[in-house]
Protein backbone atom coordinates (compact mmCIF):
# COMPACT_ATOMS: atom_id res chain seq x y z
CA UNK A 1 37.56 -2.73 -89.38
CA UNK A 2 34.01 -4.22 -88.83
CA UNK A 3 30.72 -2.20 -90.10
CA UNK A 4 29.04 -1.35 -87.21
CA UNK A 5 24.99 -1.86 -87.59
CA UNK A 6 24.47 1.65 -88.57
CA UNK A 7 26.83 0.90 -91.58
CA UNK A 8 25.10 -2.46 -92.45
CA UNK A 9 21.31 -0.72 -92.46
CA UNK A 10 23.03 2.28 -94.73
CA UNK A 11 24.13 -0.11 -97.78
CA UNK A 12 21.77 -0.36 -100.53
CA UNK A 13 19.53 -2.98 -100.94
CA UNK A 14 20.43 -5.44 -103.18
CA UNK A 15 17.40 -7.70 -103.56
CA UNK A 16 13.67 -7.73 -101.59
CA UNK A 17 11.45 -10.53 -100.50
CA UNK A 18 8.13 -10.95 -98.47
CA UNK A 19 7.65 -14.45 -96.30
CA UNK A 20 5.43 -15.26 -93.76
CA UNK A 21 5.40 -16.42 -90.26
CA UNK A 22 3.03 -19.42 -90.02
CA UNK A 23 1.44 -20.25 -87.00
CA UNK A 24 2.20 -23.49 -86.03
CA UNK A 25 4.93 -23.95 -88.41
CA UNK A 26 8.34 -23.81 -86.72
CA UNK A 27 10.79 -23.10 -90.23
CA UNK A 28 9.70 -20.00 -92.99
CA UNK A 29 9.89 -20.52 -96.49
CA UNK A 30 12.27 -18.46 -98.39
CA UNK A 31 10.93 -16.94 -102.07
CA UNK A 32 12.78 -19.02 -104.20
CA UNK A 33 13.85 -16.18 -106.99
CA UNK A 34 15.64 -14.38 -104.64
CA UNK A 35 17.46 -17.64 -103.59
CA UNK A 36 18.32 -18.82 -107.07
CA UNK A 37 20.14 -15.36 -107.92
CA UNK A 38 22.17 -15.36 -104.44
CA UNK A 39 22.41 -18.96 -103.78
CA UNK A 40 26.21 -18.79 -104.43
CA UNK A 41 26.36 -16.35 -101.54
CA UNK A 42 24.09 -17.30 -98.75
CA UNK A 43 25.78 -19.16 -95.69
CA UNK A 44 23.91 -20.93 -92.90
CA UNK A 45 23.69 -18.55 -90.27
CA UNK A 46 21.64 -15.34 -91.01
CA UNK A 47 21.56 -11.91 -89.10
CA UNK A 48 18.66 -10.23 -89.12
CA UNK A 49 17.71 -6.16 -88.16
CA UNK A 50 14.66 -4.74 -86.83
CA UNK A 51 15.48 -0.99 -86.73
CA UNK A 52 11.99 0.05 -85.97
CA UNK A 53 10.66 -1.86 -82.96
CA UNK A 54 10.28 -0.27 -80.27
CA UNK A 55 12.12 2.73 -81.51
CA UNK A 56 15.19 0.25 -81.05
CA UNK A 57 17.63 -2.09 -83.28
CA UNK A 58 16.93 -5.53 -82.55
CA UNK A 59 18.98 -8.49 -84.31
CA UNK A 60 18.18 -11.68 -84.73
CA UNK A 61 20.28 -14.82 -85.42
CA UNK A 62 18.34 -17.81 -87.47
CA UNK A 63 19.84 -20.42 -89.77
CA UNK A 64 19.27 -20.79 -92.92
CA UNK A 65 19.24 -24.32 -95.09
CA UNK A 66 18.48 -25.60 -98.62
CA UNK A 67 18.41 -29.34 -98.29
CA UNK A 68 17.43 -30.64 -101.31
CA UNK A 69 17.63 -27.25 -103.14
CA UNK A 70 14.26 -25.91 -100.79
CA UNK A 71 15.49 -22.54 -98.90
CA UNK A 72 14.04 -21.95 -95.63
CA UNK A 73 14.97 -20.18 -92.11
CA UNK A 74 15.21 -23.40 -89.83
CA UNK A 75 17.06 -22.49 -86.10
CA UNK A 76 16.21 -18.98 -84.80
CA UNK A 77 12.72 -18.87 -86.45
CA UNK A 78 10.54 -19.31 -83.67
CA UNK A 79 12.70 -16.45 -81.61
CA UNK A 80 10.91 -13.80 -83.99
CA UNK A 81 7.60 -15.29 -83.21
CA UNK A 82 8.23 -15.12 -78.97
CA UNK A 83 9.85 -11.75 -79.18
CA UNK A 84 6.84 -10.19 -81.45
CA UNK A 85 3.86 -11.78 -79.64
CA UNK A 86 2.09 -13.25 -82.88
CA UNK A 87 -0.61 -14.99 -82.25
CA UNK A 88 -1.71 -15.83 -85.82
CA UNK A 89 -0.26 -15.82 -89.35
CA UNK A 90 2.17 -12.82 -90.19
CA UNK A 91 4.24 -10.94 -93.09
CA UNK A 92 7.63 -9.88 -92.81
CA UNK A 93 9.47 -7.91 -95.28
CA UNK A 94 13.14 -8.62 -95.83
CA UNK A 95 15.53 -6.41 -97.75
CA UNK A 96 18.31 -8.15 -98.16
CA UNK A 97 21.65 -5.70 -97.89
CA UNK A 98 24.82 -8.14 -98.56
CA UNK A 99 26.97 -10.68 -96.34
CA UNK A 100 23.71 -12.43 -94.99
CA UNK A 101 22.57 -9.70 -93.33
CA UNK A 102 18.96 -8.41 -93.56
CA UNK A 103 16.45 -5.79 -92.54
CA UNK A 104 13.15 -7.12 -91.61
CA UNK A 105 9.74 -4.96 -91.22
CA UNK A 106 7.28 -7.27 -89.30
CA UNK A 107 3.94 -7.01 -89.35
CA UNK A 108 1.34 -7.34 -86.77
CA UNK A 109 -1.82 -7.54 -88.86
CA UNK A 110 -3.06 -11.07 -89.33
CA UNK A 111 -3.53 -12.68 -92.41
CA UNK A 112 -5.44 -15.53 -94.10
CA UNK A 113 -3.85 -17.76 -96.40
CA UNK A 114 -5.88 -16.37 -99.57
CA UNK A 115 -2.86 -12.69 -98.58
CA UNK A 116 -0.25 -15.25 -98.46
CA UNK A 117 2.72 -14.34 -101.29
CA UNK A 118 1.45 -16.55 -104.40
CA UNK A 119 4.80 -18.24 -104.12
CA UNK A 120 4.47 -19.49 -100.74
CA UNK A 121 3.29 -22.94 -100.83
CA UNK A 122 0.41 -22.53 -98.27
CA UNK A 123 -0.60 -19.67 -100.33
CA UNK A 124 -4.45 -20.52 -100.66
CA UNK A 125 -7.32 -18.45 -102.91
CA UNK A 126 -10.92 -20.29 -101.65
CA UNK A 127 -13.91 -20.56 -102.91
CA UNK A 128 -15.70 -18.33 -100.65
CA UNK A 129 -19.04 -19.49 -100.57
CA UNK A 130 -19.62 -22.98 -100.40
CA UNK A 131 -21.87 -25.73 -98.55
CA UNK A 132 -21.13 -29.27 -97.34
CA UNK A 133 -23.67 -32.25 -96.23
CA UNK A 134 -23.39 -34.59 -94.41
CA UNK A 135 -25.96 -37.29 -92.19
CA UNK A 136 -25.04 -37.49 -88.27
CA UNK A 137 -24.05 -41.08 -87.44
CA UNK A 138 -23.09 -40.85 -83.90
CA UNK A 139 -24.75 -39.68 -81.09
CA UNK A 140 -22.71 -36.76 -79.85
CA UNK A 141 -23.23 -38.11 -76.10
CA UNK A 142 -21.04 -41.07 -76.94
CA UNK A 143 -19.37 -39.37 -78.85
CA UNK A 144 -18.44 -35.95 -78.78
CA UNK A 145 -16.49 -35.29 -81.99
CA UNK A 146 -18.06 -35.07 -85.24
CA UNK A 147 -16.03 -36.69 -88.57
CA UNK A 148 -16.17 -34.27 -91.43
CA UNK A 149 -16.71 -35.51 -94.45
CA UNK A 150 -13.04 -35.87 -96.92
CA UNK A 151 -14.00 -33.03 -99.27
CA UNK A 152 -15.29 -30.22 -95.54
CA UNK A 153 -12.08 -31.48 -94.15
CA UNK A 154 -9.90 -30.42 -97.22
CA UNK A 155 -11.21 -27.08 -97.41
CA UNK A 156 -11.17 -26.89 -93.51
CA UNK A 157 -7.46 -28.28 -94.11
CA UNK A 158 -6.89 -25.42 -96.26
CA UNK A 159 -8.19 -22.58 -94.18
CA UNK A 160 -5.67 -23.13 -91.43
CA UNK A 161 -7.93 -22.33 -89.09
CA UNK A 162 -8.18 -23.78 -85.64
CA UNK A 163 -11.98 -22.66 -84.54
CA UNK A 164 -15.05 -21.54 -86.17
CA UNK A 165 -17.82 -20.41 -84.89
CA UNK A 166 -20.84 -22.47 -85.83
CA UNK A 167 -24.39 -20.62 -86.14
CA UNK A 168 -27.74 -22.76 -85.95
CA UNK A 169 -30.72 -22.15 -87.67
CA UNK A 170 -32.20 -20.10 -84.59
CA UNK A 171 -28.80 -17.66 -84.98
CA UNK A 172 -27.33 -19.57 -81.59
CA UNK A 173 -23.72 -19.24 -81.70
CA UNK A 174 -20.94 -21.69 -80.64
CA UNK A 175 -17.16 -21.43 -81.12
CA UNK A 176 -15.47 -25.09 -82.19
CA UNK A 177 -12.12 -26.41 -82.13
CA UNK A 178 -10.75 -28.64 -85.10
CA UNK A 179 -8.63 -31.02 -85.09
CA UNK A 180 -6.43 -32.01 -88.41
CA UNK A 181 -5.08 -35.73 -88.66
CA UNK A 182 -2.62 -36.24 -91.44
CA UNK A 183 -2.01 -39.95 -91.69
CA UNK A 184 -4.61 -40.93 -92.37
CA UNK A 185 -6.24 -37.78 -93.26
CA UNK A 186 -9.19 -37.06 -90.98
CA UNK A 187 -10.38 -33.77 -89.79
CA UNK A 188 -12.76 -33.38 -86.95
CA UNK A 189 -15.23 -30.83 -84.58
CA UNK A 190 -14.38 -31.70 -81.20
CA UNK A 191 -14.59 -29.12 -78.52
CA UNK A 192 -17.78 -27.55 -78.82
CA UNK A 193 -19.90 -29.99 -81.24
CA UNK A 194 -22.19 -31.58 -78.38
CA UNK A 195 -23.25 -27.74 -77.71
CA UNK A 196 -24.25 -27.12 -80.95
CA UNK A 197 -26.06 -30.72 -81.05
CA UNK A 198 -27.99 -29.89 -77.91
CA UNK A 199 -28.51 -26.05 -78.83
CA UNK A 200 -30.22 -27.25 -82.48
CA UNK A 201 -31.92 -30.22 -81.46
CA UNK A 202 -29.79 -32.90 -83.65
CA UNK A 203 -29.87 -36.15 -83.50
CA UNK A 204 -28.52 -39.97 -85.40
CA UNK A 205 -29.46 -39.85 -88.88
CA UNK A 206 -30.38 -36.16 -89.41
CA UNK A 207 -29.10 -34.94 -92.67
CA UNK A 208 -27.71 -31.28 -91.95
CA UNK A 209 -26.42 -28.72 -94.07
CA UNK A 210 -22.80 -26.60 -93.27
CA UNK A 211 -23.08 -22.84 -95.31
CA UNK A 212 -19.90 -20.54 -95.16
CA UNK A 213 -19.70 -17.40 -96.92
CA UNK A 214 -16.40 -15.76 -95.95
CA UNK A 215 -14.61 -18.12 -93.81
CA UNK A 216 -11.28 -16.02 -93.85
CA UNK A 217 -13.02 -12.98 -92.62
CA UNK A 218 -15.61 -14.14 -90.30
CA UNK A 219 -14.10 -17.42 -89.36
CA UNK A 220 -17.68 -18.51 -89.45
CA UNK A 221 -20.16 -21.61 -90.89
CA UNK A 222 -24.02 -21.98 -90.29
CA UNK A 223 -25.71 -25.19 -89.82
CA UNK A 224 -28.76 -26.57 -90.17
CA UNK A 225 -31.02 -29.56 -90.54
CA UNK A 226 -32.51 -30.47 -94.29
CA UNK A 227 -33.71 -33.83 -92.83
């Protein structure tokens, strides 16, 4: 006879792991120890228990693939991300109890890339304080986006974030949206960028500065002019 789910969640654990649900990503990397010593026993379809939620069992169903020998969750993924509500980047715990069939302990604290398990290949550790310059070659009236220069945009890249707030010389505050090209690799300030402009008084061919101190905790950079 079939183990009912109270019989599944009693069996001991046989192995652990900790991934993360990306925002914007719609597959999760699986830690690839824990695949390597259960490869042989890991089918394509996964069922996953959340006996805590809610005070309830839920289970989820979410494929499972390693094309090209790289585990990840594929189908199903996204399900977990609806049914929680996360809004940002978040750590599940797995405990993995036999016959593809898991517990799982969300978490709805955010994280930053720099908590991310050193394994996970968008694990990140910063540089925390760092500054960028660049000179302003378009007049944000024309044109409202700004063009980072390669090296801002990699570490912007690397943040994952998708606003900061910039903070002028005069302490004015004003929240921008980035946008990340891949092909070619470009990253820009868009929404936002002519506000700051007008609030600090740049203009073509200033020289300005960009200052960040704890990105991942503030989610903030100041600028100023050095012209």
């Amino acid at each position: 006879m079939a183990e009912n789910v109270v019989e599944v969640m009693q069996r001991p654990a046989l192995s652990y792991f900790m991934t993360v649900h990306v925002k914007g990503e719609v597959e999760a990397e699986v830690e690839r120890e824990f695949y390597r010593e259960y490869k042989n026993e890991l089918g394509n379809v996964w069922r996953l228990y959340d006996f805590n939620y809610n005070s309830k069992c839920v289970i989820f169903e979410v494929e499972f693939s390693n094309y090209d020998d790289v585990p990840k969750i594929t189908n199903g993924w996204m399900t977990l991300r609806t049914y929680y509500e996360f809004d940002s980047h978040h750590q599940i715990f797995f405990k993995y109890l036999g016959t593809n069939q898991f517990q799982i302990i969300p978490s709805f604290n955010r994280i930053t890339p720099d908590q991310f398990p050193t394994w996970h290949s968008k694990s990140r550790s910063l540089r925390k304080a760092v500054s960028f310059t660049m000179t302003i070659t378009e007049d944000a009236e024309i044109d409202p986006e700004l063009t980072l220069p390669r090296e801002m945009g990699e570490y912007l890249w690397y943040t994952m974030l998708d606003e900061v707030t910039m903070i002028g010389a005069n302490g004015e505050k004003y929240k921008c949206s980035l946008r990340y090209q891949r092909n070619p690799f470009v990253v820009t300030i868009w929404r936002g960028w002519p506000e700051v402009v007008g609030i600090n008084g740049f203009k073509v061919g200033d020289r300005i500065q960009f200052n960040t101190y704890n990105i991942y905790e503030d989610h903030a950079m100041t600028v100023r002019s050095i012209s």
